[in-house]
Protein backbone atom coordinates (compact mmCIF):
# COMPACT_ATOMS: atom_id res chain seq x y z
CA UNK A 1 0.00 0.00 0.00
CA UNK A 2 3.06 2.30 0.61
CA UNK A 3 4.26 1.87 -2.71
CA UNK A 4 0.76 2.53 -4.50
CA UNK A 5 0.74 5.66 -2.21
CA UNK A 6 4.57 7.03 -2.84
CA UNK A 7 3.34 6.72 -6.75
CA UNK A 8 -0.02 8.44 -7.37
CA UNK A 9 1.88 11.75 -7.14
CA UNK A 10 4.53 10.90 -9.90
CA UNK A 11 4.01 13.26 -13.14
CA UNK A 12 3.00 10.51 -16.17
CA UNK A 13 6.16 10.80 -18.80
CA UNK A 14 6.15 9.01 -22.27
CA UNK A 15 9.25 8.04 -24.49
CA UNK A 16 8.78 9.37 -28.33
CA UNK A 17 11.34 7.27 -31.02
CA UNK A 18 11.99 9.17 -34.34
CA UNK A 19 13.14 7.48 -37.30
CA UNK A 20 15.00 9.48 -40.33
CA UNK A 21 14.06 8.02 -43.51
CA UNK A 22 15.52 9.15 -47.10
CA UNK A 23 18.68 10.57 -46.02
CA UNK A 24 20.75 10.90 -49.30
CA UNK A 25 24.62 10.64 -48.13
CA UNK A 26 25.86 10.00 -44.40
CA UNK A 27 27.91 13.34 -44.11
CA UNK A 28 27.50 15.21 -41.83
CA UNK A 29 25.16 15.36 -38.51
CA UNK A 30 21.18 15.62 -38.58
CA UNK A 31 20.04 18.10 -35.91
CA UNK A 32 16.39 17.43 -34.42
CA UNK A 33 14.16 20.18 -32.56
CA UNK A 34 11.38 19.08 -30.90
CA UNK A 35 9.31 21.47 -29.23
CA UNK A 36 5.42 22.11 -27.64
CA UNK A 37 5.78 25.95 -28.48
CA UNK A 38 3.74 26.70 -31.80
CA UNK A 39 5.64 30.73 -31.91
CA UNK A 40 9.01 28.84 -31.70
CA UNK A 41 8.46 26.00 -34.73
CA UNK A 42 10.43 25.39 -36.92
CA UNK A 43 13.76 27.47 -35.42
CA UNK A 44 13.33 26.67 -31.46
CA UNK A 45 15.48 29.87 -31.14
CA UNK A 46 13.92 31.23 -28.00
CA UNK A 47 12.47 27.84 -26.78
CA UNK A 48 13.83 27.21 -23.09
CA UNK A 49 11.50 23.63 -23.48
CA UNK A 50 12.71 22.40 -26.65
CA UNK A 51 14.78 19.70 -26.97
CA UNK A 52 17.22 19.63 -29.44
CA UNK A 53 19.58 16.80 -30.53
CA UNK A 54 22.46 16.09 -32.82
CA UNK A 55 23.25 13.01 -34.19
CA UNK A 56 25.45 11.27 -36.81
CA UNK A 57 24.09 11.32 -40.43
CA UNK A 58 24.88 7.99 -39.98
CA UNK A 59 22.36 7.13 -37.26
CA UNK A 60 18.84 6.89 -38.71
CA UNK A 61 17.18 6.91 -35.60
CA UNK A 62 16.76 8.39 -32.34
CA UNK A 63 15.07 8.25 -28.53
CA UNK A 64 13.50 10.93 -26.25
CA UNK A 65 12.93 9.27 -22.85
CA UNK A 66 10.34 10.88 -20.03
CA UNK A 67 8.50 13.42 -22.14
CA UNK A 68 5.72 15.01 -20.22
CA UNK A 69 1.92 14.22 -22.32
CA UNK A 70 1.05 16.72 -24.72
CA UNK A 71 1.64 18.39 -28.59
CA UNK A 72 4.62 18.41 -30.10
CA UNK A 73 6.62 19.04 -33.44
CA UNK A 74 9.67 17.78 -34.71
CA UNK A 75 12.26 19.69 -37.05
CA UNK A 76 15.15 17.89 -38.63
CA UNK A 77 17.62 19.41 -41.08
CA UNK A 78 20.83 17.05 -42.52
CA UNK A 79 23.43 19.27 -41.78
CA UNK A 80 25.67 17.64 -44.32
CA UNK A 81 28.28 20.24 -43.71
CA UNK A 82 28.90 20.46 -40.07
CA UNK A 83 28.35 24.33 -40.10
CA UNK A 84 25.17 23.72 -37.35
CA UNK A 85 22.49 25.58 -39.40
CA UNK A 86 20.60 24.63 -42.73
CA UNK A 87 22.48 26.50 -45.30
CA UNK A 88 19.98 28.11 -47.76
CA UNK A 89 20.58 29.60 -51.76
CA UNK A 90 18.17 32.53 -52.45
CA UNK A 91 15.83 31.21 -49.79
CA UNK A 92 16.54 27.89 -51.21
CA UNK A 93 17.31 25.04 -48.35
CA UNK A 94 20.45 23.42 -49.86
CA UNK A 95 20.92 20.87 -46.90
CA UNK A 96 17.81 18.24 -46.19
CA UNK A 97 14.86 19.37 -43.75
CA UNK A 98 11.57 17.44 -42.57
CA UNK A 99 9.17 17.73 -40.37
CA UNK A 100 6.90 15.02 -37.71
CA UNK A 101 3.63 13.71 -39.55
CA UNK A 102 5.78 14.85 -42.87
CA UNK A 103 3.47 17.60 -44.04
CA UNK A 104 2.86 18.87 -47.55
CA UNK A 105 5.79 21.94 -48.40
CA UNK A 106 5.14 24.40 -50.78
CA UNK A 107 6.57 28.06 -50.12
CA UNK A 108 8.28 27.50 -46.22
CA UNK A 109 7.90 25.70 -43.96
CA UNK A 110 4.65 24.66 -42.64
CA UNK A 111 3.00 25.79 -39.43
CA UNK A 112 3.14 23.78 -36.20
CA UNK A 113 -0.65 22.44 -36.78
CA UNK A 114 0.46 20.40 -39.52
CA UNK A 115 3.29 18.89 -38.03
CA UNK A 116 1.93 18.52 -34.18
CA UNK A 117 1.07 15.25 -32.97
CA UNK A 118 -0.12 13.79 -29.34
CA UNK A 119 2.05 12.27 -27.00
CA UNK A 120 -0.18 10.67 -24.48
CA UNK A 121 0.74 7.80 -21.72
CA UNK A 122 2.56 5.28 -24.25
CA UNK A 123 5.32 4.99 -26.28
CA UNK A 124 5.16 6.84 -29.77
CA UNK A 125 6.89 6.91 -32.74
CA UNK A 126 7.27 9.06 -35.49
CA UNK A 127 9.27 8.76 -39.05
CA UNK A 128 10.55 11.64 -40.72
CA UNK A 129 11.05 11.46 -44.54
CA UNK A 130 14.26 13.90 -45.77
CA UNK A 131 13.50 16.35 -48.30
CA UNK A 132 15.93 17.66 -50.82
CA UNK A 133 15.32 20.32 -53.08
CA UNK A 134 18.84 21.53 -54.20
C-alpha cells in the first residue's frame, strides 16, 4: 500500500522514437528540434523547453525518454556540412529538412498544426522522410 501511495503523485512521462528516412549521403550530422511551443516552430530559437539533438548522419534513428503528455513538433535538417544551421541559396534550403507527420511543403515551412502530434501515456513513434530540393 506504501508503494501505491509514494506513486499516485509521480508526473505521467512518455518516451517518443523518431526514425529518419531518405537521407541521401551519411555526411554530416542531422540536428532534431522538438518542441510544444507553436511561436518557436520550426527554429526553437527562444524555446527554453525544446529539446534539441544532434546526431550522426549515420544514425537513422533516435530516442527521447520521459516526455511530459502533450503536442509536439519535430524539425530535422541534414546538416551535411557540419556548419550547425541549414544552409539556404536565395531562400533555397540546400541541406535536407523534414518535419513530424511529414506535411505537404510548398513556399516555407509549414505551421506547427500540420506537423503537431499527441504524446499521451505510451510509447510513440514518429518517421521523418528527408527532403531535398537543391
Amino acid at each position: 500500500m506504501g508503494l501505491l501511495f509514494s506513486l499516485s503523485g509521480a508526473v505521467a512521462t512518455t518516451d517518443l522514437a523518431v526514425d529518419i528516412a531518405n537521407l541521401r549521403s551519411h555526411k554530416g550530422m542531422v540536428r532534431v528540434c522538438l518542441t510544444a511551443d507553436p511561436t518557436n516552430f520550426p527554429a526553437c530559437i527562444d524555446d527554453a523547453k525544446a529539446v534539441t539533438r544532434s546526431i550522426p548522419a549515420s544514425a537513422n534513428s533516435l530516442h527521447f525518454d520521459g516526455l511530459p503528455p502533450g503536442g509536439y513538433a519535430l524539425a530535422v535538417i541534414h546538416d551535411e556540412n557540419g556548419n550547425k544551421k541549414l544552409d539556404t541559396f536565395a531562400g533555397i534550403p540546400r541541406e535536407g529538412f523534414g518535419f513530424s507527420r511529414n506535411p505537404p511543403i510548398s513556399f516555407g515551412p509549414p505551421r506547427f498544426a500540420a506537423a503537431r502530434f499527441t504524446l499521451t501515456g505510451d510509447a510513440d513513434r514518429q518517421q521523418v522522410r528527408m527532403r531535398y530540393l537543391l
